[in-house]
Protein backbone atom coordinates (compact mmCIF):
# COMPACT_ATOMS: atom_id res chain seq x y z
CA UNK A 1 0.00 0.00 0.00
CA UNK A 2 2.46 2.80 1.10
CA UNK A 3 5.17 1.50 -3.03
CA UNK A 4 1.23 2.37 -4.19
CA UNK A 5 0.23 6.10 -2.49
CA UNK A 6 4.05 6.58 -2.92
CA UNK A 7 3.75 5.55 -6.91
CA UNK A 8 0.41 8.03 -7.07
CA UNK A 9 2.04 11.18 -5.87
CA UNK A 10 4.85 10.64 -8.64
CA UNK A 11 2.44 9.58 -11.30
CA UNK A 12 0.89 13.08 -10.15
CA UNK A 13 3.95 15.62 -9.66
CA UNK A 14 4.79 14.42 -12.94
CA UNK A 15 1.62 14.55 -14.65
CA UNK A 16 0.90 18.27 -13.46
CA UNK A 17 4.70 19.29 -13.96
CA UNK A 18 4.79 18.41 -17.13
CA UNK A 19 1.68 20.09 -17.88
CA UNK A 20 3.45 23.10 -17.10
CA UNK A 21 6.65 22.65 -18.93
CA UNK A 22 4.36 21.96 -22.39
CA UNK A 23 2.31 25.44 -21.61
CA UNK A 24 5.58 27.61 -20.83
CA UNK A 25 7.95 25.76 -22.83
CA UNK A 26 10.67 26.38 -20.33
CA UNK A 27 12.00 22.62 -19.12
CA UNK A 28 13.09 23.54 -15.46
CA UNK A 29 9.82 24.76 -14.66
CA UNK A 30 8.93 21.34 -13.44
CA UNK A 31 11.08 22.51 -10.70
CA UNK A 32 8.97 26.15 -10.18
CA UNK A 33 7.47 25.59 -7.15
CA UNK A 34 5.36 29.39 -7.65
CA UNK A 35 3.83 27.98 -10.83
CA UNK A 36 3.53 24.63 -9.44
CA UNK A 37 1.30 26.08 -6.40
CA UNK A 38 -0.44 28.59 -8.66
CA UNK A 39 -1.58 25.27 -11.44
CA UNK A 40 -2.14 23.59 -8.00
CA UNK A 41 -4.99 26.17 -7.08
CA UNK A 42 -6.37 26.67 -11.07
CA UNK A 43 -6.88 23.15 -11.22
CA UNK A 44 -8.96 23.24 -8.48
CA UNK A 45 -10.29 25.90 -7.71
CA UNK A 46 -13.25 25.81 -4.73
CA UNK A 47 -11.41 23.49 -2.15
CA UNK A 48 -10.66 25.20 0.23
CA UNK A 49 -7.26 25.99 0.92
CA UNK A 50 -7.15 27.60 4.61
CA UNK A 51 -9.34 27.55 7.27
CA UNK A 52 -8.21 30.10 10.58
CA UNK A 53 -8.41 28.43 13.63
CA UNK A 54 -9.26 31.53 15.67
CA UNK A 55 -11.97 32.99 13.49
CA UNK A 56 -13.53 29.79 11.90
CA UNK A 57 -12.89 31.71 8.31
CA UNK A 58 -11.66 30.39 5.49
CA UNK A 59 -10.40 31.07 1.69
CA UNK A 60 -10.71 28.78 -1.10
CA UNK A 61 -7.82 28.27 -3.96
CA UNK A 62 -9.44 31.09 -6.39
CA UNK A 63 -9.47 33.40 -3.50
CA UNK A 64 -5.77 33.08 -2.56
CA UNK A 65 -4.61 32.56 -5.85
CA UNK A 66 -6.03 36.04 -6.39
CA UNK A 67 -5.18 37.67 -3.14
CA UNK A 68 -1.44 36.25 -4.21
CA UNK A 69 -1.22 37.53 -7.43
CA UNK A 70 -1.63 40.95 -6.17
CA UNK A 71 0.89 40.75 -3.51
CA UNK A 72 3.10 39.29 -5.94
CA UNK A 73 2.63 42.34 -8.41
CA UNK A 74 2.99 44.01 -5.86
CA UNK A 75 6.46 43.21 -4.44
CA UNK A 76 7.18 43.61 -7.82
CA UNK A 77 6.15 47.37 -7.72
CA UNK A 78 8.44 47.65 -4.40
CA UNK A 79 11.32 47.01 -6.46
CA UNK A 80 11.66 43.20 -5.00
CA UNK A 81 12.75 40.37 -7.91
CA UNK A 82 14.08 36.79 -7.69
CA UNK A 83 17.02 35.91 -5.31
CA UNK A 84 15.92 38.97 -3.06
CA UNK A 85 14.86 37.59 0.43
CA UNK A 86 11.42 38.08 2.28
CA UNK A 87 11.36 37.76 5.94
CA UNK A 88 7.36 36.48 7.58
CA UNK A 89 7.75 36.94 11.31
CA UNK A 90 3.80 36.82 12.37
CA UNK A 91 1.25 34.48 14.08
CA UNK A 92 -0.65 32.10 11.79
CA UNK A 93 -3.88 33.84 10.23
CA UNK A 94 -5.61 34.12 7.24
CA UNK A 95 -2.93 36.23 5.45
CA UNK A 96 0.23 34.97 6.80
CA UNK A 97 -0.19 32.60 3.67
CA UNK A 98 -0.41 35.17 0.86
CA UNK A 99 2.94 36.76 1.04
CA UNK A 100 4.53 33.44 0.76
CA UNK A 101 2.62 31.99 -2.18
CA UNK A 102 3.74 35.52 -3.65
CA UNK A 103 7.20 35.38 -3.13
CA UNK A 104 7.18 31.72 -4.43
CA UNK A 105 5.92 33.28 -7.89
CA UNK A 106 8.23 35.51 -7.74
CA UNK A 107 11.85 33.68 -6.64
CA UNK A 108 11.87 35.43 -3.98
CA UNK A 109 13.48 33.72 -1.24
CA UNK A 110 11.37 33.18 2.40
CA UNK A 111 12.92 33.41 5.70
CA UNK A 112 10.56 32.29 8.47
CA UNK A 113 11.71 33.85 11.73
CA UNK A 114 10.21 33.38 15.20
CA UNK A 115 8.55 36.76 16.20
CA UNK A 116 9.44 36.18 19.90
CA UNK A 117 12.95 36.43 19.63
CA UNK A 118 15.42 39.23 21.70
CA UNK A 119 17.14 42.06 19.87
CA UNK A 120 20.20 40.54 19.62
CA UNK A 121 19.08 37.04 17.77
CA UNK A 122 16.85 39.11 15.51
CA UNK A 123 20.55 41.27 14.34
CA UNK A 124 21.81 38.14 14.05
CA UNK A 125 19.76 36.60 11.47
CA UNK A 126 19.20 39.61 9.83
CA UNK A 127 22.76 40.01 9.35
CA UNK A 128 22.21 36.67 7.69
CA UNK A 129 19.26 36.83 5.55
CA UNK A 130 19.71 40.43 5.31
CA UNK A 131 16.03 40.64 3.88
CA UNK A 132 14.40 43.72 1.41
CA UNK A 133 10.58 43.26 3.26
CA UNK A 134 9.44 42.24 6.31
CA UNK A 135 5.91 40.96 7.55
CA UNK A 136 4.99 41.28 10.70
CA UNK A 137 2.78 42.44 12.91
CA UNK A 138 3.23 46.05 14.57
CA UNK A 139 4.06 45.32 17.94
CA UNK A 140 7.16 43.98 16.46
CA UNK A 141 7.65 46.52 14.09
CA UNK A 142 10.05 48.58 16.30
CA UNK A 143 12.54 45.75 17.27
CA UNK A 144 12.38 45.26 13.75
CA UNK A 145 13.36 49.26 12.75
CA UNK A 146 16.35 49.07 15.44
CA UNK A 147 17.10 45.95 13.67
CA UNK A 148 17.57 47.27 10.41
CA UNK A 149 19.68 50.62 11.23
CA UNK A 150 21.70 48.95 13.03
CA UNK A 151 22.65 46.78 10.15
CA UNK A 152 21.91 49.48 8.14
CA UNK A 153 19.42 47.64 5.99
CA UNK A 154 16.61 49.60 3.75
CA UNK A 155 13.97 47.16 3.79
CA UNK A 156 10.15 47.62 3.74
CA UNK A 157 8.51 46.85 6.62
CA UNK A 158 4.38 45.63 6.42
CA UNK A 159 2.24 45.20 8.81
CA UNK A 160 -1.03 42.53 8.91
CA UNK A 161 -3.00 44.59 11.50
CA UNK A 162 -3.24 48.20 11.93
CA UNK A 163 -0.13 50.96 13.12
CA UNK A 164 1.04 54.52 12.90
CA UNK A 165 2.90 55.11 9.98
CA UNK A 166 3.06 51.75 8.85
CA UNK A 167 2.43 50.44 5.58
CA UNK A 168 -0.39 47.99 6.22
CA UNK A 169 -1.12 44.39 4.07
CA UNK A 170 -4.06 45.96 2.93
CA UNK A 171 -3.53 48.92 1.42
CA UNK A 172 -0.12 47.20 0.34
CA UNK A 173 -2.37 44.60 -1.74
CA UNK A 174 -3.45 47.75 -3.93
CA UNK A 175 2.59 37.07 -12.56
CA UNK A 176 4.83 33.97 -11.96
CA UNK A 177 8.43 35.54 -12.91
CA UNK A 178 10.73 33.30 -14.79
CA UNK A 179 13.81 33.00 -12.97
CA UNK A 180 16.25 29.52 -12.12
CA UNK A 181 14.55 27.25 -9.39
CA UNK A 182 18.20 24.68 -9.51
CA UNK A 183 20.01 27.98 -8.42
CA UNK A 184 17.16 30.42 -6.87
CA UNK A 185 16.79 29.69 -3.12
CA UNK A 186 12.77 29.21 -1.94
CA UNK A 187 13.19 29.15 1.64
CA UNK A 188 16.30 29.98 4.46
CA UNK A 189 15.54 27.84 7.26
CA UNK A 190 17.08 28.58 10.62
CA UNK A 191 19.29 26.34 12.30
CA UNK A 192 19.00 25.82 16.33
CA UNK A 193 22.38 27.33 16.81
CA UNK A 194 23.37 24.53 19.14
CA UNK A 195 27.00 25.43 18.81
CA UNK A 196 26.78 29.18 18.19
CA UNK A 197 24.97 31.76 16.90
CA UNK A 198 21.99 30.39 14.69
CA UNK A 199 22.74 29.95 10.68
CA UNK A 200 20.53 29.74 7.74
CA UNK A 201 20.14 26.60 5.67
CA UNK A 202 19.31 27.22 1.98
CA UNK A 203 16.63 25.19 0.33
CA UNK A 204 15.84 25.68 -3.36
CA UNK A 205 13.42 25.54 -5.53
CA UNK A 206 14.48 22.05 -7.26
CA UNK A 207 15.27 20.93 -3.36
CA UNK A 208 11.36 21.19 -2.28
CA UNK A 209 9.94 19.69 -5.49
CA UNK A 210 12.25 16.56 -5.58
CA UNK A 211 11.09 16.15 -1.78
CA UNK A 212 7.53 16.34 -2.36
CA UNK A 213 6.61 12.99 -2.64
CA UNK A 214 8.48 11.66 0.10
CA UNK A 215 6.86 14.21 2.76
């Protein structure tokens, strides 16, 4: 049973990836994950994707694939492009999700970073990742300015809920770029920093696909 579900998910990643590569003509696009998720949601497009836990809401494929798409144009408007490195330091909620999907169109890499860390480990990992837009929410929005002068970073800074003088996700939300997935990184994962400060672990594009069937 398990050589069977295991065969299906191939037969599948390989079925839908190659529908891609026939439609953009571009053979490493089997390893996109952005245009993987986005055929993902067009092919079916009322199951619902998210539900919040908190709030009982939730957002079908169409809907996020949508709400994505914007925030991906968006970035693009901020000046952001493939290789460039997003940083999502928030609880989970109905939008956390959106940026993400975005900056997988894009090639934009995603560093996940635990919003209840000190000063100091947040300067460290930002003198890692050294990121061009943060999400957060505001209450971490400050730690998060310090951050960046210190390092002296120019990076955007958006917030999910509501603060003074801060660019908000809403009025922020106002295409799948081609880049490399073998060399563009999709997510910098954190290491525990058992024997130091913490470091980041690259993952690309390529990395994530070929795992896929195996999670």
């Amino acid at each position: 049973m398990v050589k069977f579900v295991n065969d299906s998910v191939h037969w599948y990643m390989s079925e839908l990836t190659s529908r891609i590569v026939a439609e953009t003509g571009i053979p490493n696009d089997r390893f996109h994950l952005g245009k993987i998720m986005m055929q993902c949601m067009k092919d079916d497009p009322d199951l619902v994707l998210q539900t919040d836990g908190a709030t009982d809401e939730s957002e079908t494929n169409s809907s996020v694939l949508a709400r994505a798409v914007r925030c991906a144009i968006s970035l693009r408007n901020l000046g952001l492009k493939a290789g460039d490195v997003m940083v999502l330091m928030a609880p989970n909620h109905i939008d956390l999700a959106i940026p993400l999907y975005a900056a997988l169109f894009n090639g934009i890499s995603i560093a996940a970073v635990d919003r209840t860390i000190e000063l100091n480990e947040l300067q460290s990992i930002f003198s890692v990742d050294r990121p061009k837009v943060i999400f957060c929410q505001s209450e971490k929005a400050p730690d998060i300015q310090i951050t960046l002068n210190e390092l002296d970073l120019n990076a955007h800074i958006i917030i999910f809920d509501r603060g003074d003088s801060m660019l908000n996700f809403n009025d922020f939300m106002e295409q799948c770029e081609d880049f490399e997935p073998e060399d563009t990184t999709a997510f910098l994962i954190t290491t525990s920093g058992t024997t130091g400060l913490p470091k980041a672990v690259v993952l690309t594009h390529k990395n994530i696909t070929i795992s896929c069937p195996y999670l």
